[in-house]
PDB file of N, CA and C in Angstrom:
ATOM      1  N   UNK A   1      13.795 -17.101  -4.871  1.00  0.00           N
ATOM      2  CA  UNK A   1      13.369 -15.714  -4.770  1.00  0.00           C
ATOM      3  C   UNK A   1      14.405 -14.949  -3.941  1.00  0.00           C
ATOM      4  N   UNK A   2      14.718 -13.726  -4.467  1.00  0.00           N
ATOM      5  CA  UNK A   2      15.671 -12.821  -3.497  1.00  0.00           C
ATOM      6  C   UNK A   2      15.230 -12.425  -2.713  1.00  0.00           C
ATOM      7  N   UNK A   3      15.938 -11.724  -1.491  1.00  0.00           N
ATOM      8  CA  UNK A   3      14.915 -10.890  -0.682  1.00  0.00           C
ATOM      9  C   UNK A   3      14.886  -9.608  -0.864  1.00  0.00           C
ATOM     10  N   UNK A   4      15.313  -9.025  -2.142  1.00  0.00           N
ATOM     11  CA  UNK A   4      14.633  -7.971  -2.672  1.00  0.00           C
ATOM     12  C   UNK A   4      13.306  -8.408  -3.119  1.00  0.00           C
ATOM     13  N   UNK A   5      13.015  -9.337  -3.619  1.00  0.00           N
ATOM     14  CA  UNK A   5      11.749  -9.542  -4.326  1.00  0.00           C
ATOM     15  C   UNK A   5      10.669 -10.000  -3.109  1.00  0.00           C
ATOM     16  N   UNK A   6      11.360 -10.484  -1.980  1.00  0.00           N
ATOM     17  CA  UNK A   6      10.680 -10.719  -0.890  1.00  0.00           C
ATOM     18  C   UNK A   6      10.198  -9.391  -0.157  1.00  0.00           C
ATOM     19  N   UNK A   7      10.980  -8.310  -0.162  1.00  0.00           N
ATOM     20  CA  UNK A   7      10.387  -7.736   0.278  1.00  0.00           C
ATOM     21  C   UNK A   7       9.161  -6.735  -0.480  1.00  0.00           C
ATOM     22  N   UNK A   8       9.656  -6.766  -1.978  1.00  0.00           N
ATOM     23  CA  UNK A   8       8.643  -5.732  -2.880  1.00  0.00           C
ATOM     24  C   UNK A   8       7.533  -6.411  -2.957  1.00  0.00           C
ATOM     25  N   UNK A   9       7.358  -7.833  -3.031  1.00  0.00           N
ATOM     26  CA  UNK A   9       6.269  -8.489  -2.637  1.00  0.00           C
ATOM     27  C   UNK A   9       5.434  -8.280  -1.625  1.00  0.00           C
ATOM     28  N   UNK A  10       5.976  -8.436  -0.546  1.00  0.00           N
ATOM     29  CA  UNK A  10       5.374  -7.871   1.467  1.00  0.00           C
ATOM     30  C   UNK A  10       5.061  -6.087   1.140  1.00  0.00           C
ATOM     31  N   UNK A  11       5.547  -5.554   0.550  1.00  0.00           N
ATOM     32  CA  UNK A  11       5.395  -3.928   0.625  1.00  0.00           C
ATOM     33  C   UNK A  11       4.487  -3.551  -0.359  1.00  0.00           C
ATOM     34  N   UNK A  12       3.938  -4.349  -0.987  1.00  0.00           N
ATOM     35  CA  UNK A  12       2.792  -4.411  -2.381  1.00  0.00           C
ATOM     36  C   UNK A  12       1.616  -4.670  -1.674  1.00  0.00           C
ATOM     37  N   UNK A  13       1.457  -5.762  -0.869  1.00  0.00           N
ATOM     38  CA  UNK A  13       0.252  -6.688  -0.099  1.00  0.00           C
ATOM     39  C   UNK A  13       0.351  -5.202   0.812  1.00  0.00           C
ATOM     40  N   UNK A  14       1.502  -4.965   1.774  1.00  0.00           N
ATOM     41  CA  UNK A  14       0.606  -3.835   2.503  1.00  0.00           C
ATOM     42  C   UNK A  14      -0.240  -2.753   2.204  1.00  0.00           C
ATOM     43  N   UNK A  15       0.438  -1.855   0.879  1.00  0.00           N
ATOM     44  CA  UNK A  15      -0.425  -1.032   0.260  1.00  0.00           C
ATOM     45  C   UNK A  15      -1.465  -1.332   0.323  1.00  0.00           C
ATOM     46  N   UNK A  16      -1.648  -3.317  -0.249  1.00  0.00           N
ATOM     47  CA  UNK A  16      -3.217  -3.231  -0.490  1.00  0.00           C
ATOM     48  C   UNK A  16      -4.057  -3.154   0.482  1.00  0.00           C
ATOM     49  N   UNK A  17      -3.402  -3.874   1.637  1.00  0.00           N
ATOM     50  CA  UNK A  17      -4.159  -3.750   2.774  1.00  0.00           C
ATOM     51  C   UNK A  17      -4.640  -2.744   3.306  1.00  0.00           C
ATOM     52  N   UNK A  18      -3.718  -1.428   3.462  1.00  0.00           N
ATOM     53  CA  UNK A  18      -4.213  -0.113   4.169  1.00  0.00           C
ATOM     54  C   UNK A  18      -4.936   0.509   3.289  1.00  0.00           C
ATOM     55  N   UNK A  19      -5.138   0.276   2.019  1.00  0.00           N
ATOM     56  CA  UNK A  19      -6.176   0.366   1.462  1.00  0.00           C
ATOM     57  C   UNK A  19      -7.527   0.199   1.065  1.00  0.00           C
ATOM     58  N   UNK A  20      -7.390  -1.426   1.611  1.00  0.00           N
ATOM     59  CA  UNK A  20      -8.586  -2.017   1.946  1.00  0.00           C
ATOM     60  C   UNK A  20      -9.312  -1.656   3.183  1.00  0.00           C
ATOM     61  N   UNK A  21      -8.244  -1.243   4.136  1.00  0.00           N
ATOM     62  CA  UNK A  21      -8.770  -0.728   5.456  1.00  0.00           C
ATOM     63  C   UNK A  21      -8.983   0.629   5.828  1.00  0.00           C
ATOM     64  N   UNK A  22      -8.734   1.572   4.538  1.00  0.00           N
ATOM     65  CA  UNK A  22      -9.195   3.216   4.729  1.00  0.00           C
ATOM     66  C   UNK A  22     -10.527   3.683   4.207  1.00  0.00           C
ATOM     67  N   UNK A  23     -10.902   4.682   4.725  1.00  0.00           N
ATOM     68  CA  UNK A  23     -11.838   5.271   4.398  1.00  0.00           C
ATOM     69  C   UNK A  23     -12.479   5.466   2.667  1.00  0.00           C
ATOM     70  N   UNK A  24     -13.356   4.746   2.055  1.00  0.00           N
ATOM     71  CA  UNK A  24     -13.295   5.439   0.734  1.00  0.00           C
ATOM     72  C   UNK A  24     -11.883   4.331   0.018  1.00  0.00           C
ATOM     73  N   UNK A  25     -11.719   3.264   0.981  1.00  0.00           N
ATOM     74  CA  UNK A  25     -10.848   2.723  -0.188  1.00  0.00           C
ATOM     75  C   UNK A  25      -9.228   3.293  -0.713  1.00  0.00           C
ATOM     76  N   UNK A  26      -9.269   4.687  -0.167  1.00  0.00           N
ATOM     77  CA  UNK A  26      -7.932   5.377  -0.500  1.00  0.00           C
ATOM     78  C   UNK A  26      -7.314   6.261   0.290  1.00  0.00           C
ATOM     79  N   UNK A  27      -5.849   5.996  -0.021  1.00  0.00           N
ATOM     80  CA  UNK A  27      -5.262   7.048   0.797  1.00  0.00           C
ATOM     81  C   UNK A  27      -3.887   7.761  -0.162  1.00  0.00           C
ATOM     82  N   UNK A  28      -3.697   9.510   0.173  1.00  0.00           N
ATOM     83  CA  UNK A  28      -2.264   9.261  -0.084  1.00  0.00           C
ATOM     84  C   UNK A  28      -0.909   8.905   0.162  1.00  0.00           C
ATOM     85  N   UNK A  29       0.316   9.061  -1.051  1.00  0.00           N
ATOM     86  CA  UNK A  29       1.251   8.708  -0.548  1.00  0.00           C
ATOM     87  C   UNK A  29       2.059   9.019   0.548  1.00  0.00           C
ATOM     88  N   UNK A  30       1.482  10.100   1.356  1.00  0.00           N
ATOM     89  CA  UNK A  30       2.620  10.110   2.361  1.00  0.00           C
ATOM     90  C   UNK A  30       1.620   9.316   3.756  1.00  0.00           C
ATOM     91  N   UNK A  31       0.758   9.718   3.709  1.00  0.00           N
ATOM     92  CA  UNK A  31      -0.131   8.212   4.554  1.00  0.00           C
ATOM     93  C   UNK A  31       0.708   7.159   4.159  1.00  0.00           C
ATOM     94  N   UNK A  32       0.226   6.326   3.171  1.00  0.00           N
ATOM     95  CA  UNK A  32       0.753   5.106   2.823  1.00  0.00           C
ATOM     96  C   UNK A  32       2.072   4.753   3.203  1.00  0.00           C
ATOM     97  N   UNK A  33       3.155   6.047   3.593  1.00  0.00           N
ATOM     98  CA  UNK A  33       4.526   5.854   3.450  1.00  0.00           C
ATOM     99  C   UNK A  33       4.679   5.631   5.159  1.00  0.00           C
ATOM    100  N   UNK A  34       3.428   6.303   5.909  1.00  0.00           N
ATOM    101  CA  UNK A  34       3.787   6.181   7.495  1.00  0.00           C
ATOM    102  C   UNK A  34       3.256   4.962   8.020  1.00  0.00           C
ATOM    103  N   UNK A  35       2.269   4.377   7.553  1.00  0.00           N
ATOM    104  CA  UNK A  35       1.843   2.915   7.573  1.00  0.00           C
ATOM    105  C   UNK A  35       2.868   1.857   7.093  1.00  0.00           C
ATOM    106  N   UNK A  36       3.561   2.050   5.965  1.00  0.00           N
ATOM    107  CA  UNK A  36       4.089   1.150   5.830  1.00  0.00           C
ATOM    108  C   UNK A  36       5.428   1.293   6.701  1.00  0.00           C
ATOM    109  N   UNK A  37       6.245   2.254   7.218  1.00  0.00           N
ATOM    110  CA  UNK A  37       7.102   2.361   7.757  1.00  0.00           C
ATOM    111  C   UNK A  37       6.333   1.732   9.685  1.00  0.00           C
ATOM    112  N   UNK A  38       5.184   1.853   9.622  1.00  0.00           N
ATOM    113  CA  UNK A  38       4.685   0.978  11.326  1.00  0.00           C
ATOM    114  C   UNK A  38       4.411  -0.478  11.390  1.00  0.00           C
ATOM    115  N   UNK A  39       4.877  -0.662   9.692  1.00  0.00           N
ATOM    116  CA  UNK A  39       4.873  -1.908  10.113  1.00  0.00           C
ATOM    117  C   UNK A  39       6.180  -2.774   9.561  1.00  0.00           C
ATOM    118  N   UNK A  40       7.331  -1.623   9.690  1.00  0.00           N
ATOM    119  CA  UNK A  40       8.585  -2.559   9.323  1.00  0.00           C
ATOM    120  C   UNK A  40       8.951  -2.320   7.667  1.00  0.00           C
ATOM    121  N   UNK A  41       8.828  -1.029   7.020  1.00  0.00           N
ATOM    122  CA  UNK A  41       8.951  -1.482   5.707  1.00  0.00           C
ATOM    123  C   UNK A  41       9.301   0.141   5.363  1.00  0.00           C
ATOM    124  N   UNK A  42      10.486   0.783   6.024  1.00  0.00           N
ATOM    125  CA  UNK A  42      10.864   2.042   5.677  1.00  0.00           C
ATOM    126  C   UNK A  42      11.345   2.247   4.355  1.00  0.00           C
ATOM    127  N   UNK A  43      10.822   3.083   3.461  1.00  0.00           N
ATOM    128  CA  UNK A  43      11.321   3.700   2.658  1.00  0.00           C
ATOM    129  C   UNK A  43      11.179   4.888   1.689  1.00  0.00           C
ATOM    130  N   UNK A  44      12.220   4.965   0.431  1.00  0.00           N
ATOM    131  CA  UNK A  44      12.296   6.165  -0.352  1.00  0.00           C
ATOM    132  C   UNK A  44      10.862   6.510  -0.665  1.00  0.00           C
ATOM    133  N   UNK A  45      10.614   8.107  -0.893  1.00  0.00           N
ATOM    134  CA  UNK A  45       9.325   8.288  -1.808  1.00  0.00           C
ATOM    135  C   UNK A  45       9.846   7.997  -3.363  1.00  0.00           C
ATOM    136  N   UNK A  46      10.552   7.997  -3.687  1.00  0.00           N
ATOM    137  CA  UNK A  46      10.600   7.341  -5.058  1.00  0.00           C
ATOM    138  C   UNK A  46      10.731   5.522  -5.043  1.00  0.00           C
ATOM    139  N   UNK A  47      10.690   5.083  -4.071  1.00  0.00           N
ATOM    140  CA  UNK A  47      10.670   3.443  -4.179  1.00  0.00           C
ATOM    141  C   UNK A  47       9.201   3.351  -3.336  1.00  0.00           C
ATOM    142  N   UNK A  48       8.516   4.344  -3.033  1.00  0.00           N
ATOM    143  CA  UNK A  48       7.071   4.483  -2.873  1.00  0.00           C
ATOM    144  C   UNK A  48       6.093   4.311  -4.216  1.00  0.00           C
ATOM    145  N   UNK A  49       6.834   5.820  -4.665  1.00  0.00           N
ATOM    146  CA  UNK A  49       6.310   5.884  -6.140  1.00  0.00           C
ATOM    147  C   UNK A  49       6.295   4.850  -6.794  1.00  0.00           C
ATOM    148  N   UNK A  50       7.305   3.803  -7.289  1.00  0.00           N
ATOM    149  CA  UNK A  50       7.819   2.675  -8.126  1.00  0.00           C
ATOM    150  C   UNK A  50       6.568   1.892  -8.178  1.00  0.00           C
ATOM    151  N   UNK A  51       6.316   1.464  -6.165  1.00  0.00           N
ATOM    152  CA  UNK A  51       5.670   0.410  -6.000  1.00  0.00           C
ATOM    153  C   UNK A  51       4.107   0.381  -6.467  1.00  0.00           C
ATOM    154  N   UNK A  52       3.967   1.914  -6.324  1.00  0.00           N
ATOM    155  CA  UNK A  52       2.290   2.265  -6.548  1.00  0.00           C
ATOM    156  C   UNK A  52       2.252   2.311  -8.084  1.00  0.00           C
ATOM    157  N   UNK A  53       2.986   2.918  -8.845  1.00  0.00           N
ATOM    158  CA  UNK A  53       2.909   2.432 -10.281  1.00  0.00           C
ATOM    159  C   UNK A  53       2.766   1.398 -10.986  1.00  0.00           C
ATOM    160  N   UNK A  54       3.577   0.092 -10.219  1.00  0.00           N
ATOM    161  CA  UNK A  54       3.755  -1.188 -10.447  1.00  0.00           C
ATOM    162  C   UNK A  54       2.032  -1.510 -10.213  1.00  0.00           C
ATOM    163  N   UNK A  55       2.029  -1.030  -9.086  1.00  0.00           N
ATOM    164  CA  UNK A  55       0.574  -1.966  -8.741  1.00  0.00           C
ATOM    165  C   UNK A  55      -0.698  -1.397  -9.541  1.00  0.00           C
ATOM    166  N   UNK A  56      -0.857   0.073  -9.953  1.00  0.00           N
ATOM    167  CA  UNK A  56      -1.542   0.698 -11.333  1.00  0.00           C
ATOM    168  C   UNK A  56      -1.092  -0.241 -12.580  1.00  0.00           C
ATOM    169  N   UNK A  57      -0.331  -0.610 -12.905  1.00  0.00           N
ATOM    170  CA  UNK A  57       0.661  -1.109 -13.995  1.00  0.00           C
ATOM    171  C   UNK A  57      -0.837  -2.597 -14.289  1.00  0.00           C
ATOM    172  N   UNK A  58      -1.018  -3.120 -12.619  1.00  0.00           N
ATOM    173  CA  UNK A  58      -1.556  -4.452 -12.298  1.00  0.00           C
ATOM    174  C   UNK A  58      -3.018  -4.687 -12.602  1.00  0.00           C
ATOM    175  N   UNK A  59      -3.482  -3.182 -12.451  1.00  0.00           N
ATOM    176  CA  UNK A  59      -4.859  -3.263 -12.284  1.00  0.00           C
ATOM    177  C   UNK A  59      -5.838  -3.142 -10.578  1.00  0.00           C
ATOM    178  N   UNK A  60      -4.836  -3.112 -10.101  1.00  0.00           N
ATOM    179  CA  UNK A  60      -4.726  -3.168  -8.214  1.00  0.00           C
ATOM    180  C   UNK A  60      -5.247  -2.138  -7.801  1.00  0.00           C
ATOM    181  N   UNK A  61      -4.775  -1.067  -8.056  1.00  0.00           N
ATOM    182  CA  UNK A  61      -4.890   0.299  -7.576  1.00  0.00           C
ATOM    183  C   UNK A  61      -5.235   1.597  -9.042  1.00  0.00           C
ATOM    184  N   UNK A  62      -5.796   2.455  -9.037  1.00  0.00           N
ATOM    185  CA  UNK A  62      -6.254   3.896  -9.826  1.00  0.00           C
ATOM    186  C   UNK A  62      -4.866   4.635  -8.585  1.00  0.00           C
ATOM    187  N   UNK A  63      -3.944   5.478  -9.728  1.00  0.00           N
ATOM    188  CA  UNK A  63      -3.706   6.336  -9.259  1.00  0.00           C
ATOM    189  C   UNK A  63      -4.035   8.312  -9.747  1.00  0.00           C
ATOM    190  N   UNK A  64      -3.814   8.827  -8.724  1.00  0.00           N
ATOM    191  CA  UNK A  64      -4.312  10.364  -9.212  1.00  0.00           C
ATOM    192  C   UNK A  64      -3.352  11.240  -8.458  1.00  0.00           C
ATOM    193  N   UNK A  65      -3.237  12.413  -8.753  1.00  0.00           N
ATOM    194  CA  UNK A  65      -2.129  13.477  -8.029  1.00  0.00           C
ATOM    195  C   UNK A  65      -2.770  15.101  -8.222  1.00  0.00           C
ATOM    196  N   UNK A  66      -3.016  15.002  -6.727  1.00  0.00           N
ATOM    197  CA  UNK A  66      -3.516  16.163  -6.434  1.00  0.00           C
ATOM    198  C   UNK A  66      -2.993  17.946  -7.302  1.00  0.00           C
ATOM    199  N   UNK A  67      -1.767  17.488  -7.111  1.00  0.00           N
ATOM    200  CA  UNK A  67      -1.025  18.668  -8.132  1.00  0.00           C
ATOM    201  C   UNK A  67       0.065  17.658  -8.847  1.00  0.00           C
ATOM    202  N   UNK A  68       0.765  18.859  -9.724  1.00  0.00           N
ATOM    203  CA  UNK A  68       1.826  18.366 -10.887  1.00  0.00           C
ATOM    204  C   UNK A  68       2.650  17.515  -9.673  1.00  0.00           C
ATOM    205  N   UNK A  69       2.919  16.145  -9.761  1.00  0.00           N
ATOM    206  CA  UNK A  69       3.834  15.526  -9.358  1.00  0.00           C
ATOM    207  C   UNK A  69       5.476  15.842  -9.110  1.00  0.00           C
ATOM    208  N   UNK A  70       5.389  16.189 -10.575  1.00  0.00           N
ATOM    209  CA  UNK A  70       6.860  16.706 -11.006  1.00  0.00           C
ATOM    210  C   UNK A  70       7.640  17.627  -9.895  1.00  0.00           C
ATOM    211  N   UNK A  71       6.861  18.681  -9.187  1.00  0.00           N
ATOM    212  CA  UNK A  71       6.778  19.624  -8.844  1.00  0.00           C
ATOM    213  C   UNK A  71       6.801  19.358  -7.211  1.00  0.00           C
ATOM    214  N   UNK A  72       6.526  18.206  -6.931  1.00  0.00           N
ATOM    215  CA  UNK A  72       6.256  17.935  -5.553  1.00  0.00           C
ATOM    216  C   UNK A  72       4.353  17.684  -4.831  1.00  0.00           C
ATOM    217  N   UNK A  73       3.615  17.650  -5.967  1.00  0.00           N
ATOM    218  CA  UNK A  73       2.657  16.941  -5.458  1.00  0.00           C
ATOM    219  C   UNK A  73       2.180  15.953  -5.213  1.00  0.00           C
ATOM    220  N   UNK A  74       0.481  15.539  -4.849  1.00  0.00           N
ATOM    221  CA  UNK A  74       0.741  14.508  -3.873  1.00  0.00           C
ATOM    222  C   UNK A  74      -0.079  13.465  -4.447  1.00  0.00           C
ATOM    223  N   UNK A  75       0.568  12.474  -4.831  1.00  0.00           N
ATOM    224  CA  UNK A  75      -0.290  10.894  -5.121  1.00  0.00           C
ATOM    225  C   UNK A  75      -0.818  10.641  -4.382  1.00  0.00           C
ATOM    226  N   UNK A  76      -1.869  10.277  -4.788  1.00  0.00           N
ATOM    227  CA  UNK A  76      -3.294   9.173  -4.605  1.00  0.00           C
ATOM    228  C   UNK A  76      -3.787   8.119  -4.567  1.00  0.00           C
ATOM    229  N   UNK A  77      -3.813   7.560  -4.105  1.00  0.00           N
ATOM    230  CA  UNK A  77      -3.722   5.753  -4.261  1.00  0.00           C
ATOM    231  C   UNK A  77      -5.281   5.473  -3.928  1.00  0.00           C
ATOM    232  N   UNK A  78      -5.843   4.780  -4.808  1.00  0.00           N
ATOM    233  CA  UNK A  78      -7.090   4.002  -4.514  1.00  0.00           C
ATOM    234  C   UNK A  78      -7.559   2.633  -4.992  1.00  0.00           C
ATOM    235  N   UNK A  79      -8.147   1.809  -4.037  1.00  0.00           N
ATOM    236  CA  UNK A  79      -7.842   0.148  -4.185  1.00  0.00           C
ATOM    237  C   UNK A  79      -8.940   0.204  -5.613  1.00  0.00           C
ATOM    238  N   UNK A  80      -8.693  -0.801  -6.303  1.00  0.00           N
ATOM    239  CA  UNK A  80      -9.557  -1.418  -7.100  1.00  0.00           C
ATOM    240  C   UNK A  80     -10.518  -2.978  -6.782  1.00  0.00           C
ATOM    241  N   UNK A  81     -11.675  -2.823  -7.305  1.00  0.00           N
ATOM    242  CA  UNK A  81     -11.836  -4.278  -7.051  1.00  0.00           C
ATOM    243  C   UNK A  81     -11.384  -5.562  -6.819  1.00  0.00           C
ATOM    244  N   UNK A  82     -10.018  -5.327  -8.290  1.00  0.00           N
ATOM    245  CA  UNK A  82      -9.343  -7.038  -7.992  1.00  0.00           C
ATOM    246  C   UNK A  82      -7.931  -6.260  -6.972  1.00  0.00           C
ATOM    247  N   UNK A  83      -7.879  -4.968  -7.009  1.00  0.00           N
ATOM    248  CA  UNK A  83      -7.258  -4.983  -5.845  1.00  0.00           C
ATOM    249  C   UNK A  83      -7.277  -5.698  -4.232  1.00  0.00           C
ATOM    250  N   UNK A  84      -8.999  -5.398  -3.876  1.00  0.00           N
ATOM    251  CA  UNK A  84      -9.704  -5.719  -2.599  1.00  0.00           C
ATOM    252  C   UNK A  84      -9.102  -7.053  -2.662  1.00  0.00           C
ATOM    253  N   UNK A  85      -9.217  -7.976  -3.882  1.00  0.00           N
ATOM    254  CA  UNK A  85      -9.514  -9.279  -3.642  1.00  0.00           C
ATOM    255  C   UNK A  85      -8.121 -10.119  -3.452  1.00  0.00           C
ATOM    256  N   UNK A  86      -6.729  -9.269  -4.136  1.00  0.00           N
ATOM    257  CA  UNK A  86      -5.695  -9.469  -3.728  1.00  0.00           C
ATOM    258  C   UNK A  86      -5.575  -9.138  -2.507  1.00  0.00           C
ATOM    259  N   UNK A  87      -6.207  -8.088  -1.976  1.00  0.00           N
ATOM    260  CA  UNK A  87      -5.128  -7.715  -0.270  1.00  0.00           C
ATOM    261  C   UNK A  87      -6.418  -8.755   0.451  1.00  0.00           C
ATOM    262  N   UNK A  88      -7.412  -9.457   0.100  1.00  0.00           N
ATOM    263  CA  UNK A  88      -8.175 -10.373   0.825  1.00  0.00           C
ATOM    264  C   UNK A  88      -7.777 -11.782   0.829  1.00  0.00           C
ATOM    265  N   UNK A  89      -6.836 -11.899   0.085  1.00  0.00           N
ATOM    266  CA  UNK A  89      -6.136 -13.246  -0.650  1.00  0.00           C
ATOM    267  C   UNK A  89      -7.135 -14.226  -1.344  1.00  0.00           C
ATOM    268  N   UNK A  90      -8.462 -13.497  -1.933  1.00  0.00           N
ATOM    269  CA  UNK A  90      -9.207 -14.408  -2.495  1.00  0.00           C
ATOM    270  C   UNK A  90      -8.584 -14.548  -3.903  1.00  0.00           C
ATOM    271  N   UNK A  91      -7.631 -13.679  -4.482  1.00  0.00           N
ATOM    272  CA  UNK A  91      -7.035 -14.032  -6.265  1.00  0.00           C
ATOM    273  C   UNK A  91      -5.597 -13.368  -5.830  1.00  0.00           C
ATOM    274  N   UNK A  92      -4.868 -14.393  -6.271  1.00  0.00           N
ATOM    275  CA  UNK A  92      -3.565 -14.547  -6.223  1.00  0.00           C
ATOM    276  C   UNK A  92      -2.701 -13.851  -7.792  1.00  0.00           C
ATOM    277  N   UNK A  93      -1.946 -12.678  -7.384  1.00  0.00           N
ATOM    278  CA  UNK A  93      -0.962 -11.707  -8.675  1.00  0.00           C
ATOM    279  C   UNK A  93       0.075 -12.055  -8.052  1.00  0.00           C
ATOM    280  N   UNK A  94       1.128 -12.782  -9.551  1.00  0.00           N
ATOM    281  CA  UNK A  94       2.689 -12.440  -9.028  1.00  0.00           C
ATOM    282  C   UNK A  94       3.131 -11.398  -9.038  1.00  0.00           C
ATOM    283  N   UNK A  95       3.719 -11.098  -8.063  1.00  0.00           N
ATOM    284  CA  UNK A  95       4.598 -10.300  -7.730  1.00  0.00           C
ATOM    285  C   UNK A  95       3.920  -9.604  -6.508  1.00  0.00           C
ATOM    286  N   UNK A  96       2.756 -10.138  -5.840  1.00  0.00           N
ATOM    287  CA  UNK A  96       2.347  -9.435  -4.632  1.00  0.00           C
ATOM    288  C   UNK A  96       2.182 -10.542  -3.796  1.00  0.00           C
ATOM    289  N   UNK A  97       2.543 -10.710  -2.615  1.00  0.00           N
ATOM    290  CA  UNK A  97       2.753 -11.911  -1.917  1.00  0.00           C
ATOM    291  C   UNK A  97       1.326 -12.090  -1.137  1.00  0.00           C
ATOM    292  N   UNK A  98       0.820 -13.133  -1.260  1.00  0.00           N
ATOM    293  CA  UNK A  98      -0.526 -13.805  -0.489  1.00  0.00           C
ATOM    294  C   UNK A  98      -0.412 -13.399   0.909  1.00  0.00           C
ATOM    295  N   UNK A  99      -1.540 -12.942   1.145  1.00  0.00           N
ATOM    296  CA  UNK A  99      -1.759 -12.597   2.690  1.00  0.00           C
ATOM    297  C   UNK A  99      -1.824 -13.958   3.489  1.00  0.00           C
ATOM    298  N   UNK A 100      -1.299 -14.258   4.601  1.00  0.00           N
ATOM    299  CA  UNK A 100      -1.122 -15.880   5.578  1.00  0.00           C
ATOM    300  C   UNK A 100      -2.687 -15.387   6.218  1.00  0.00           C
ATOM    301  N   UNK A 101      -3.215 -16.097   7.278  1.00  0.00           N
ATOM    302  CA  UNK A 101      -3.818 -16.382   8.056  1.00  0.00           C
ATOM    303  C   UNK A 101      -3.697 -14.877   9.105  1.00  0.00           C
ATOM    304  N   UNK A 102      -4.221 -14.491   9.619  1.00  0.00           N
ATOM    305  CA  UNK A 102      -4.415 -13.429  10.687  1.00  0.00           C
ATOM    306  C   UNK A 102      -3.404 -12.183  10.797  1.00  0.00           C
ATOM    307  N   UNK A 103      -3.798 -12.057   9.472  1.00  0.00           N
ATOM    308  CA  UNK A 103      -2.787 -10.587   9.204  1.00  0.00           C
ATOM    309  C   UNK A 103      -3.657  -9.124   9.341  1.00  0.00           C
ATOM    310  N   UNK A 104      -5.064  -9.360   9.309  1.00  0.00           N
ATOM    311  CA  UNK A 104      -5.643  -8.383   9.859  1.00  0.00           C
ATOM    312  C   UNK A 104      -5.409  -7.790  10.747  1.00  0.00           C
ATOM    313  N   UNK A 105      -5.015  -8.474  12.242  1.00  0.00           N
ATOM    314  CA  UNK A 105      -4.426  -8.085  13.560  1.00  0.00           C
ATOM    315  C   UNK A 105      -3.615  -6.828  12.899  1.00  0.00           C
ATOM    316  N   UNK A 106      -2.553  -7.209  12.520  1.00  0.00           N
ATOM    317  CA  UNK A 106      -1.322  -6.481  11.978  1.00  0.00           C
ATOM    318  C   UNK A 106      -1.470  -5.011  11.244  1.00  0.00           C
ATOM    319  N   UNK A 107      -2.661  -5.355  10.162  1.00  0.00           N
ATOM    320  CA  UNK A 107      -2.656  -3.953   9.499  1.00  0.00           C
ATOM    321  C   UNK A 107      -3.721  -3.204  10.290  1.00  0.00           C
ATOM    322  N   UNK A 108      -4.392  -3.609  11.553  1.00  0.00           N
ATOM    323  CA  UNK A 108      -5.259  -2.480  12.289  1.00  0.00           C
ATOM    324  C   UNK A 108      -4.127  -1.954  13.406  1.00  0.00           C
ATOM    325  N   UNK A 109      -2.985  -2.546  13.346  1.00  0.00           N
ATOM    326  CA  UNK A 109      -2.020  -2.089  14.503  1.00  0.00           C
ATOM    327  C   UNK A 109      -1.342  -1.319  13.379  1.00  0.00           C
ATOM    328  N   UNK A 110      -0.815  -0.850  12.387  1.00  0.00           N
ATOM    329  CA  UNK A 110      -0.176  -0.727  11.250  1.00  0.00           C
ATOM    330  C   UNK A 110      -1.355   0.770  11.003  1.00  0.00           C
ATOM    331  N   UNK A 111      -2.503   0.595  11.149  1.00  0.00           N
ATOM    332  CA  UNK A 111      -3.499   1.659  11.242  1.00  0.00           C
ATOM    333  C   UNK A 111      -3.558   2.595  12.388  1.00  0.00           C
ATOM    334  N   UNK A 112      -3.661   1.866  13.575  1.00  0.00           N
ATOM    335  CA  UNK A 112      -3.351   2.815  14.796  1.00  0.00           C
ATOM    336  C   UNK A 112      -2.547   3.579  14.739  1.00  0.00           C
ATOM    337  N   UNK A 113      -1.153   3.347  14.578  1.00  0.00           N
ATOM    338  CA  UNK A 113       0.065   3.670  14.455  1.00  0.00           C
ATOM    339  C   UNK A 113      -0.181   4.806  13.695  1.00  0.00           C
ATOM    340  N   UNK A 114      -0.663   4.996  12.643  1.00  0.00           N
ATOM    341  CA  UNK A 114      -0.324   6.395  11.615  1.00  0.00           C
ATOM    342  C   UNK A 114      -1.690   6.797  12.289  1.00  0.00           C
ATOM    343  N   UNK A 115      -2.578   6.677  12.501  1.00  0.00           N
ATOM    344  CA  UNK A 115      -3.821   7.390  13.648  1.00  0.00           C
ATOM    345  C   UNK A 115      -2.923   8.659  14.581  1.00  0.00           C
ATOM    346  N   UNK A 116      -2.273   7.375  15.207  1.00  0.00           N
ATOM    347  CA  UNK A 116      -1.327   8.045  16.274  1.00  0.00           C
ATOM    348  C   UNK A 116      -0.440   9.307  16.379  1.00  0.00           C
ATOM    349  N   UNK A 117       0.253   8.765  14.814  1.00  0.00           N
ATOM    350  CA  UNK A 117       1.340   9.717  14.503  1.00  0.00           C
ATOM    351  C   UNK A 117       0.422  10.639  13.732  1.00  0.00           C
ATOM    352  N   UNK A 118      -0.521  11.179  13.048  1.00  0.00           N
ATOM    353  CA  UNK A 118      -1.154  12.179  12.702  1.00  0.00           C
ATOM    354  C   UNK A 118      -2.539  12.720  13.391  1.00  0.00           C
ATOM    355  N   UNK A 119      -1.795  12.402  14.660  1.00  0.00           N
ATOM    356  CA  UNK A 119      -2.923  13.005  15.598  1.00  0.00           C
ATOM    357  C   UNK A 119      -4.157  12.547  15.882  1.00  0.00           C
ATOM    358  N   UNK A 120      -4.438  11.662  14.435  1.00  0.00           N
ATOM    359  CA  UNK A 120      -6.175  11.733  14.728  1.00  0.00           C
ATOM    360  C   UNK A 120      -6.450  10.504  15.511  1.00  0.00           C
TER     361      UNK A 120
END
């Protein structure tokens, strides 16, 4: 495995996670983009976009966009059932890497963090 694929793997599982851990199951993409950057995983909104498509592509996630995308509006990300059960590591998808043992710790610190940075 490369560690490109190592990391699109780790940056797939987080989505699912801060998803599993938001309100309602969903958040948007520029949430999603400050979470994943608190926990080590900075990047493009178009290699944002990619990843959340991929994981719609999966069955993981429903996506929606508040306005025309095209244009600069704002994606939507919301977990799906066999989403939950991937970011719980009870059913295993290639191309999204299995959650280890006590990674919860991680995505409620990964949660604080964008708490933090958007005030609330």
């Amino acid at each position: 495995m490369s560690f490109a694929q190592l990391l699109s793997e780790d940056r797939r599982l987080v989505v699912l996670r801060l998803l599993s851990a938001a309100p309602e199951y969903t958040l948007n993409a520029f949430v999603l983009r400050h979470g994943l950057e608190a926990v080590g995983h900075a990047m493009s909104t178009d290699q944002l976009a990619t990843e959340l498509a991929w994981l719609a592509e999966q069955g993981l996630l429903d996506l929606s966009a508040v306005a025309d995308v095209t244009v600069g509006g704002i994606i939507v990300a919301r977990l799906t059932s066999r989403g939950a059960d991937v970011a719980a590591g009870r059913v295993v998808t290639p191309g999204v890497k299995r959650p280890e043992p006590g990674v919860n710790d991680m995505m409620a610190l990964g949660l604080n963090l964008i708490r933090g940075k958007m005030g609330g």
